[in-house]
N, C-alpha and C. Protein backbone atom coordinates (compact mmCIF):
# COMPACT_ATOMS: atom_id res chain seq x y z
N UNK A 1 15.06 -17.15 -3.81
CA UNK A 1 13.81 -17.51 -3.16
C UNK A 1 13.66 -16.79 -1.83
N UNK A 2 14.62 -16.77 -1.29
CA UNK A 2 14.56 -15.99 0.47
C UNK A 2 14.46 -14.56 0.12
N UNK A 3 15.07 -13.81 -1.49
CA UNK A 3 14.55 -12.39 -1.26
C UNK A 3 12.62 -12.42 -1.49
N UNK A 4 12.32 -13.36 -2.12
CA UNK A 4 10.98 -13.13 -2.82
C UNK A 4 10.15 -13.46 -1.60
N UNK A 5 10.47 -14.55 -0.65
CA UNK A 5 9.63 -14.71 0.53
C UNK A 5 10.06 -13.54 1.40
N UNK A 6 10.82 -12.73 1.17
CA UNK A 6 11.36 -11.57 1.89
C UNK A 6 9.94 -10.41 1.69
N UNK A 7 9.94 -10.39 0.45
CA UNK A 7 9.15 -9.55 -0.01
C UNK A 7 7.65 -9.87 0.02
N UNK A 8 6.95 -11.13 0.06
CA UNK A 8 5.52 -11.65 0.03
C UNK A 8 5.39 -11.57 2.01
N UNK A 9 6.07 -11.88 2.52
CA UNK A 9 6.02 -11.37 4.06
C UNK A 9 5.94 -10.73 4.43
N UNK A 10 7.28 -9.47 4.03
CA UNK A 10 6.97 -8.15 4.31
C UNK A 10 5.55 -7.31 4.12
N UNK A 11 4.58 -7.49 2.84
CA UNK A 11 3.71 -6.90 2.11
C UNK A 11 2.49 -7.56 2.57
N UNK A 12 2.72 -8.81 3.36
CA UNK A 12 1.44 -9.81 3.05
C UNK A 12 0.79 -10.25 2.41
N UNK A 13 1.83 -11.04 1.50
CA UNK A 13 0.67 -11.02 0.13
C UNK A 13 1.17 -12.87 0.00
N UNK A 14 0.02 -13.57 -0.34
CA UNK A 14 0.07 -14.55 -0.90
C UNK A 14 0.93 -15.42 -1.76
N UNK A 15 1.42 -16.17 -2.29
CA UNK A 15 2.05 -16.81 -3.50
C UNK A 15 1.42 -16.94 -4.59
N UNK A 16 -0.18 -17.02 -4.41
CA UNK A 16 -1.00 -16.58 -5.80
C UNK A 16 -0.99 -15.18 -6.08
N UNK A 17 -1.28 -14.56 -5.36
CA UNK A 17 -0.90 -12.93 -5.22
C UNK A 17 -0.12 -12.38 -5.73
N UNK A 18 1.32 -13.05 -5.23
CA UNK A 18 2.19 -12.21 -5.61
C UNK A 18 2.72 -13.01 -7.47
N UNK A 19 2.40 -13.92 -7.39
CA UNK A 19 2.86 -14.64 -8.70
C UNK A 19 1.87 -13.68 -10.32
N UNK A 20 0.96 -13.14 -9.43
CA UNK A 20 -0.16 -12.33 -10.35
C UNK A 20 0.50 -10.93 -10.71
N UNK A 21 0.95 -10.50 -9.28
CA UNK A 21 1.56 -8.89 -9.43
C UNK A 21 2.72 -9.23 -10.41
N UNK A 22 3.50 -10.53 -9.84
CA UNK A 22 4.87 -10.55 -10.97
C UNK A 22 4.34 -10.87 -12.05
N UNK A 23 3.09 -10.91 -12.82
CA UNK A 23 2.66 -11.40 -14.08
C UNK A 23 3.09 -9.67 -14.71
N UNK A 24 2.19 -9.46 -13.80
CA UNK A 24 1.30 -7.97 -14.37
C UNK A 24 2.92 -7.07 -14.27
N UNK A 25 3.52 -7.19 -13.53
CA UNK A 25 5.10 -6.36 -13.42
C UNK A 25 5.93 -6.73 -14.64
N UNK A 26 5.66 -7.89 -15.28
CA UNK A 26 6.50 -7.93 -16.22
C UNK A 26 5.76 -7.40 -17.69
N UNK A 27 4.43 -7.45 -18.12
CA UNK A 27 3.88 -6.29 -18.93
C UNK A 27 4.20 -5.13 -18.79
N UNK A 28 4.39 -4.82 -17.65
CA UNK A 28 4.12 -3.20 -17.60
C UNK A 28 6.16 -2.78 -18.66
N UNK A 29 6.19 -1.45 -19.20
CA UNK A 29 7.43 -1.85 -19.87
C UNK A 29 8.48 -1.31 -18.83
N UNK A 30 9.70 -1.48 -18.33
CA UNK A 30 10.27 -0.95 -17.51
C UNK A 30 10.83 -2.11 -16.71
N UNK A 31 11.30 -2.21 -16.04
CA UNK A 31 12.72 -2.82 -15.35
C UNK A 31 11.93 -4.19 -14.18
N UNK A 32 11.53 -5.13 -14.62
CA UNK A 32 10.74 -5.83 -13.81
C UNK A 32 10.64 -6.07 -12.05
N UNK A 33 12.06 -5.95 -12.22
CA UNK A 33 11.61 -5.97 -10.49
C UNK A 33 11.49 -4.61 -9.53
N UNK A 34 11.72 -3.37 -9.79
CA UNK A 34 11.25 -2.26 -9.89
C UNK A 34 9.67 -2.01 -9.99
N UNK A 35 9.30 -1.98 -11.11
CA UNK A 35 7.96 -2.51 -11.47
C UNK A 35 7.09 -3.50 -10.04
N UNK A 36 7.66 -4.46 -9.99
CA UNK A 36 7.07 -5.53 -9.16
C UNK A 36 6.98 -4.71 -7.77
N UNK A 37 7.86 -3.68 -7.55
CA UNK A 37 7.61 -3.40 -6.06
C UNK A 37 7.36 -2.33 -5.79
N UNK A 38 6.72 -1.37 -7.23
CA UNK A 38 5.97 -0.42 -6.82
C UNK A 38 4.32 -0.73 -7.72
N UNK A 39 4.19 -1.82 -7.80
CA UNK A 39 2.81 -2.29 -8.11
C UNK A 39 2.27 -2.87 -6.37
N UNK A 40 3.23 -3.52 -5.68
CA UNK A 40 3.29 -3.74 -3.97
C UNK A 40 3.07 -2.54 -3.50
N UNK A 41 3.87 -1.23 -3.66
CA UNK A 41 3.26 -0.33 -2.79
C UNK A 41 2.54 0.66 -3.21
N UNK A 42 1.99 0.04 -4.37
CA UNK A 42 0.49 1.07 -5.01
C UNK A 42 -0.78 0.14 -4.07
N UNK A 43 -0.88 -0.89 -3.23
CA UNK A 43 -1.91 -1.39 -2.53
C UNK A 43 -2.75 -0.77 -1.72
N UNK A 44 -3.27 -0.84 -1.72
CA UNK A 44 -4.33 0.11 -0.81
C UNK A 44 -4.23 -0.27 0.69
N UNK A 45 -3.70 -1.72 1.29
CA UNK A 45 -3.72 -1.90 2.39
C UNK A 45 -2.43 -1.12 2.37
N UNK A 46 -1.26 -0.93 1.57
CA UNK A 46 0.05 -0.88 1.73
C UNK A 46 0.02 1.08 2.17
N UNK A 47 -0.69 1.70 1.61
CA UNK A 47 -1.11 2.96 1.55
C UNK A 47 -1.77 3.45 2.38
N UNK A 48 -2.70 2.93 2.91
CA UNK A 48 -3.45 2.90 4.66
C UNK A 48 -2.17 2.73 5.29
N UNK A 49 -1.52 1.74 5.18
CA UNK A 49 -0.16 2.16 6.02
C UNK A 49 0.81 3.08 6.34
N UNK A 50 1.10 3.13 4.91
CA UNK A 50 1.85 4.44 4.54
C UNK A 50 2.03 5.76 4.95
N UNK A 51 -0.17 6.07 5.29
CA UNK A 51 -0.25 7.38 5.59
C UNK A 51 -0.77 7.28 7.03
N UNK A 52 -0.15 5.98 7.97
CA UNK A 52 -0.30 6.16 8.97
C UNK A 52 -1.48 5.79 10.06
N UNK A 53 -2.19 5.31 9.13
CA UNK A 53 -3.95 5.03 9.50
C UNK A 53 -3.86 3.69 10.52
N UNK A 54 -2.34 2.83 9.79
CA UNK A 54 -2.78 1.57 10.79
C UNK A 54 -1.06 1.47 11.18
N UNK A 55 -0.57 0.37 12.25
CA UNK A 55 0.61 0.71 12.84
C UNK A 55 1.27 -0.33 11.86
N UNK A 56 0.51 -1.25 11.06
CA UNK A 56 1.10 -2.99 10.52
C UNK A 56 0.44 -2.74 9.14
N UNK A 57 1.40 -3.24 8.04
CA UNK A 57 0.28 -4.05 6.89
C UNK A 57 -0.97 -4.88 7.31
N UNK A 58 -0.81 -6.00 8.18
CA UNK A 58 -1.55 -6.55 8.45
C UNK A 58 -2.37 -5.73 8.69
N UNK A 59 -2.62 -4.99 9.76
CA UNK A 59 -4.14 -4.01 10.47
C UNK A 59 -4.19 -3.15 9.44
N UNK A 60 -3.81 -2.70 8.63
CA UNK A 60 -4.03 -1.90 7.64
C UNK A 60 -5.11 -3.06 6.31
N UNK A 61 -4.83 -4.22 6.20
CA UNK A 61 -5.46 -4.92 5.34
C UNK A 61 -6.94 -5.28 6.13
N UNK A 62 -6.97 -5.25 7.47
CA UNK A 62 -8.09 -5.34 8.29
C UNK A 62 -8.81 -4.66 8.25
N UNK A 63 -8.44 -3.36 8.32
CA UNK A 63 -9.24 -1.71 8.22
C UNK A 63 -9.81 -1.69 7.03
N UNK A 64 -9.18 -2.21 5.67
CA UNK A 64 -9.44 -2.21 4.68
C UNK A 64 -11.02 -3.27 4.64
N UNK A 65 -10.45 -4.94 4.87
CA UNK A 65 -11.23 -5.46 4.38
C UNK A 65 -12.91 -5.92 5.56
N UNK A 66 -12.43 -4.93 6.58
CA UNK A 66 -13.93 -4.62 7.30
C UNK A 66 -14.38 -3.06 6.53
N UNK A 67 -14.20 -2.46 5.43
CA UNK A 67 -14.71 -1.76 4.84
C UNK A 67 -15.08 -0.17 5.91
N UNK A 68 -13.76 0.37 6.60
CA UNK A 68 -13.51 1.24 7.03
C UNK A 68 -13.14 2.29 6.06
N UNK A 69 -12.31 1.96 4.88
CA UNK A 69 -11.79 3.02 4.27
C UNK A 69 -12.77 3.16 3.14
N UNK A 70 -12.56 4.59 2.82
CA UNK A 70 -12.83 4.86 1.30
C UNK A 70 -12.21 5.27 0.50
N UNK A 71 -12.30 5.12 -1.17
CA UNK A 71 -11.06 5.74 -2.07
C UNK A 71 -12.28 6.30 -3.04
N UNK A 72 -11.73 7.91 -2.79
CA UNK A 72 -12.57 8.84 -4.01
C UNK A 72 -14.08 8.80 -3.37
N UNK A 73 -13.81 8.63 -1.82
CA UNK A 73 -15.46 8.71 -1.68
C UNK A 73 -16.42 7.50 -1.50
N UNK A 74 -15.57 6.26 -2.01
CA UNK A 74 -16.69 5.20 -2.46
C UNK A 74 -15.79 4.16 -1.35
N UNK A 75 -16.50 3.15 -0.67
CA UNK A 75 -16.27 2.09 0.22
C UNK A 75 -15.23 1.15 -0.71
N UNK A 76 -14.15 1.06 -0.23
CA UNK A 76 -13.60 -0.15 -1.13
C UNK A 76 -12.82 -1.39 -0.06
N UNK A 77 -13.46 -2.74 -0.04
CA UNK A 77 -13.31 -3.57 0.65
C UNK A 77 -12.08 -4.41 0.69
N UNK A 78 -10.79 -4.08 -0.70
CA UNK A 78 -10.09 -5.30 -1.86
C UNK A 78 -8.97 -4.53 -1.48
N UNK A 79 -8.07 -5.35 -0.71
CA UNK A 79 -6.77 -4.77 -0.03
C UNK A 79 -5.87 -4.46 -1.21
N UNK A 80 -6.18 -5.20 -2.17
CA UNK A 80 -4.75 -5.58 -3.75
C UNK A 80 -5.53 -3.98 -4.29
N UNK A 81 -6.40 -3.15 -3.88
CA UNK A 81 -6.98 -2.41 -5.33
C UNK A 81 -5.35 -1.48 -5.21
N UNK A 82 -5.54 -1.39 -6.42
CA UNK A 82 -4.46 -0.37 -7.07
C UNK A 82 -4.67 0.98 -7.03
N UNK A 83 -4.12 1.75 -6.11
CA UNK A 83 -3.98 3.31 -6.03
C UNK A 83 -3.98 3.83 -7.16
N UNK A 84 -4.27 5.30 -7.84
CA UNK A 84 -3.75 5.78 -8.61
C UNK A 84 -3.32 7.23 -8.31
N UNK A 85 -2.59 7.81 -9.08
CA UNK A 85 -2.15 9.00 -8.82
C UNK A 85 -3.13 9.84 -8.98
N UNK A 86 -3.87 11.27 -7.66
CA UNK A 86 -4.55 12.08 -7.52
C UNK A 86 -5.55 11.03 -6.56
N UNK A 87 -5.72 10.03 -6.93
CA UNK A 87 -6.87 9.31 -5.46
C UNK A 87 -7.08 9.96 -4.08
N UNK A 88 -7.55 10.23 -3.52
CA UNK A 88 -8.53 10.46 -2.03
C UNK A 88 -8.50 9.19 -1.18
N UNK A 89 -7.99 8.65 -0.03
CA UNK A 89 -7.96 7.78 0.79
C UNK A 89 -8.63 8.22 2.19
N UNK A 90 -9.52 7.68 2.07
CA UNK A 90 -10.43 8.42 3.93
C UNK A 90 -10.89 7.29 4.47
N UNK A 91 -11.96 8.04 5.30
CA UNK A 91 -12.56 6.81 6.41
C UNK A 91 -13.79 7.35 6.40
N UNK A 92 -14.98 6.07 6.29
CA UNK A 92 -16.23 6.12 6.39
C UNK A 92 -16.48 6.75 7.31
N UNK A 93 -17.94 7.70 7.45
CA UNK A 93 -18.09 8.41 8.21
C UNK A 93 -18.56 7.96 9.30
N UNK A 94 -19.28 6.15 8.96
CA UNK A 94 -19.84 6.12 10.28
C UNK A 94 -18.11 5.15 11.14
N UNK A 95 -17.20 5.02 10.12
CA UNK A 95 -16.32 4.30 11.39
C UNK A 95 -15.27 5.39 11.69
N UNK A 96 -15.60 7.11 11.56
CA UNK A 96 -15.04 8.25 12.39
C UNK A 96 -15.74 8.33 13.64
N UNK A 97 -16.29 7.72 14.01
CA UNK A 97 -17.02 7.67 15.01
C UNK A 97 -16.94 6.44 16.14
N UNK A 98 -15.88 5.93 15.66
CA UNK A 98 -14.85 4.18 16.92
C UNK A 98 -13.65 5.09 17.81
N UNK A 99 -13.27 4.34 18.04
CA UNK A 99 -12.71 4.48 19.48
C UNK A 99 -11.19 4.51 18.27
N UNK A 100 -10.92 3.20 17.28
CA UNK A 100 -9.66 3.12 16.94
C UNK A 100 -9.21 4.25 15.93
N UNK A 101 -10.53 4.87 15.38
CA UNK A 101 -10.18 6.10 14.57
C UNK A 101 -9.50 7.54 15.41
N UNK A 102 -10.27 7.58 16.43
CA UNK A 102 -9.88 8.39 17.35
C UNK A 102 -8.15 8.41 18.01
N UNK A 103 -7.83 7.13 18.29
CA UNK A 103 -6.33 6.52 18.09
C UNK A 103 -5.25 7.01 17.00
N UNK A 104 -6.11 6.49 16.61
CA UNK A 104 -5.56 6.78 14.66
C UNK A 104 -4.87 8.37 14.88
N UNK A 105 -6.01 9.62 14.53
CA UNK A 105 -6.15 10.33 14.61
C UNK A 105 -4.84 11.18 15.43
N UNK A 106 -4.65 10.29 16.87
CA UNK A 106 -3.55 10.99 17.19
C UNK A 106 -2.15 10.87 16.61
N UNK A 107 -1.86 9.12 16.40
CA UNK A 107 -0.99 8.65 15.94
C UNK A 107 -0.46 9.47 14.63
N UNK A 108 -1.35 9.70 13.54
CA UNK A 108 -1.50 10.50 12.30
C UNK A 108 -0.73 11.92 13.13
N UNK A 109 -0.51 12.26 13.95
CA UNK A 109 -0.44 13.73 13.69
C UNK A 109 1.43 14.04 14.00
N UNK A 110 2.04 14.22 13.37
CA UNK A 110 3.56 14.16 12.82
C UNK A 110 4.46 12.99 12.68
N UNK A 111 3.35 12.24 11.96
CA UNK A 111 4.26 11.33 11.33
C UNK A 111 4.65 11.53 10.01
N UNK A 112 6.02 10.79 9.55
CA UNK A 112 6.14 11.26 8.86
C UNK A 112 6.10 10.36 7.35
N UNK A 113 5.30 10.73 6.09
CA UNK A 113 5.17 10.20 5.51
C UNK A 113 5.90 9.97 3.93
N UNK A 114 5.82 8.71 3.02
CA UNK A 114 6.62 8.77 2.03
C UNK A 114 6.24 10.01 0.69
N UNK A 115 6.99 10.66 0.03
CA UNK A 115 6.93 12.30 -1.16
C UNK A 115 5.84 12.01 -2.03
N UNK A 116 5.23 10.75 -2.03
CA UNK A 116 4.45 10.28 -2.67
C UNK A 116 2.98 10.35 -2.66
N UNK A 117 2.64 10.05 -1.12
CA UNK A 117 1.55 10.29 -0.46
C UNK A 117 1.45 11.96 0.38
N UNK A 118 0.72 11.97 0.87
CA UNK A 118 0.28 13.49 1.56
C UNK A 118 -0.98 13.40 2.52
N UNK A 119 -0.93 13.05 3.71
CA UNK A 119 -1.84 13.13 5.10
C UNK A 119 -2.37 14.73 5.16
N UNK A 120 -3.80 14.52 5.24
CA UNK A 120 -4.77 15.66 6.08
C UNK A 120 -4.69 15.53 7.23
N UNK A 121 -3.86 15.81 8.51
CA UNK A 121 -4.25 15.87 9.48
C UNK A 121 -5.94 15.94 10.20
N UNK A 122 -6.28 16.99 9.77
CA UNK A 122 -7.46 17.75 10.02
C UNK A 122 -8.76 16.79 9.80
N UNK A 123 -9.19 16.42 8.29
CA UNK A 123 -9.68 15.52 7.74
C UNK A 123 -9.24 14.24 7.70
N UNK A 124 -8.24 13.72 8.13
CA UNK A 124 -7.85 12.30 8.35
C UNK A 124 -7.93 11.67 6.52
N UNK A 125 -7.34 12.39 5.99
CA UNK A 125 -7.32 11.83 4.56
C UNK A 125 -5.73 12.15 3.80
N UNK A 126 -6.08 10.60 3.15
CA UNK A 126 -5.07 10.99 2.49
C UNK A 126 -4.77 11.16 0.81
N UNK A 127 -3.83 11.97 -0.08
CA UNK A 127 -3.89 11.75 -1.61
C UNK A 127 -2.63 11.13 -1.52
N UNK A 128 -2.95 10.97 -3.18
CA UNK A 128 -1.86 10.21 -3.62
C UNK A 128 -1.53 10.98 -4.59
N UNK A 129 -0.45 11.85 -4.48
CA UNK A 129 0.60 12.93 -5.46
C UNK A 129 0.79 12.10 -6.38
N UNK A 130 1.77 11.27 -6.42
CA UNK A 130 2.12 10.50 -7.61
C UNK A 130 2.33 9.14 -7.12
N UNK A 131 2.35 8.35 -8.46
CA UNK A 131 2.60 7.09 -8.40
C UNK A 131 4.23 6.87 -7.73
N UNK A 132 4.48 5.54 -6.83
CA UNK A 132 6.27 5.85 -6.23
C UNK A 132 6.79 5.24 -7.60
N UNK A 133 7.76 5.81 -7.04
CA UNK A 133 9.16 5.53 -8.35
C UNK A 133 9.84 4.60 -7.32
N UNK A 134 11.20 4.52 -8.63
CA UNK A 134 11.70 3.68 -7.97
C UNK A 134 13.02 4.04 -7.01
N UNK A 135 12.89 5.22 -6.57
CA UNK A 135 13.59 5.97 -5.36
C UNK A 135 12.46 5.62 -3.88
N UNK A 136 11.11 5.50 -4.39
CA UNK A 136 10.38 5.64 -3.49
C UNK A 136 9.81 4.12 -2.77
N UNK A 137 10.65 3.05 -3.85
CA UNK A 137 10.62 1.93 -3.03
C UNK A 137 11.57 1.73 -1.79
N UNK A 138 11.58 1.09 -1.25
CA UNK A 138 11.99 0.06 0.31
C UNK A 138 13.50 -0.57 -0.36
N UNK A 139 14.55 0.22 0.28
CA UNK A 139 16.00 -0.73 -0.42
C UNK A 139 16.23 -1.72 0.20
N UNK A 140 15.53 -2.39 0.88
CA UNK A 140 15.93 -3.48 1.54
C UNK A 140 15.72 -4.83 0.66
N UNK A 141 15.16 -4.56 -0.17
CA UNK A 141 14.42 -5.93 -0.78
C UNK A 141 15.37 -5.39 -2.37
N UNK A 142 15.81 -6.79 -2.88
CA UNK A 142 16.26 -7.09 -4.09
C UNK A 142 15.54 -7.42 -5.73
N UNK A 143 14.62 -6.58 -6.40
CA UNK A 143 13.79 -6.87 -7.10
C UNK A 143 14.40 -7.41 -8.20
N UNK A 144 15.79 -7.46 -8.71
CA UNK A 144 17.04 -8.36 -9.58
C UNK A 144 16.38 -9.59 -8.93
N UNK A 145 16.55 -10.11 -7.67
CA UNK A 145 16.79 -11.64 -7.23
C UNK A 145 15.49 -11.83 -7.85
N UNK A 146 14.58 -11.29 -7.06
CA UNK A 146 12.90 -12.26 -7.49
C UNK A 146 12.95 -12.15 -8.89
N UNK A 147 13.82 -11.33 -10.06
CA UNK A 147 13.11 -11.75 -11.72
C UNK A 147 14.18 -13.00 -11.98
N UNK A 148 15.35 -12.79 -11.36
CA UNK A 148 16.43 -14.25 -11.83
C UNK A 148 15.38 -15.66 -10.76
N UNK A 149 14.46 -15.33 -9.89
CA UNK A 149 13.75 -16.83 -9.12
C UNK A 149 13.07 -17.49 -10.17
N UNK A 150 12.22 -16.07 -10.77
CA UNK A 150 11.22 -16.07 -11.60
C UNK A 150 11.40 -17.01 -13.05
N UNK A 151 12.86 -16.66 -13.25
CA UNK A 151 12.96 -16.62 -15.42
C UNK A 151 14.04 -18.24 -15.07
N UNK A 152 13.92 -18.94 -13.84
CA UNK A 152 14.57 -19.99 -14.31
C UNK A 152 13.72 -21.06 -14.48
């Protein structure tokens, strides 16, 4: 239980939330708790993070759900949406024009990001190369413990 609240803290995600991702992690075919924690960092708030846009999950789910970012071009408000591999992650054009984008902007410029994702400096955008594996998850967290919380 303390790795799984380890992991719904870390990510910010709910107990309905996360009880949904562990639904959907155990369909998918492949090693469930693996699965479970790169369906967590396919998030779109988790990915605004990733590539640097915000300093927290939290402010990264903010940016998101005041409808700052866009994916592929189009406004998307839903912190849980699911990345996919080749996606476009940017910023509306009229909120390139705030004070915190401008922030952003500097912060973004040599940081360094996970093999997965890929920052535009220039354009303040980011893709998504591939989906993470499971090299490209966070070893801190135990995805064994949360399926033995889960299956008793």
């Amino acid at each position: 239980m303390q790795e799984k609240q380890k992991v719904r803290f870390s990510y910010g995600v709910l107990e309905r939330q996360f009880r949904k991702t562990f639904a959907e992690a155990e369909r998918v075919p492949g090693v469930t708790g693996v699965n479970l924690l790169v369906l967590l960092e396919r998030r779109l708030d988790n990915v605004v993070y990733r590539l640097g846009f915000a300093d927290s999950r939290a402010q990264a789910r903010q940016l998101v759900r005041h409808g700052h970012i866009v994916v592929n071009g189009r406004r998307t408000d839903v912190p849980s949406f699911l990345v996919g591999e080749g996606q476009v992650i940017g910023w509306r054009k009229s909120s390139a024009r705030t004070e915190y984008y401008k922030m952003a902007l500097e912060k973004v410029k040599g940081k360094i990001t996970p093999a997965w994702v890929r920052v535009d400096e220039q354009t303040m955008t980011g893709r998504v190369l591939s989906l993470p594996g499971e090299e490209d998850v966070d070893a801190r967290f135990n995805g064994k413990a949360i399926v033995e919380y889960y299956s008793r």
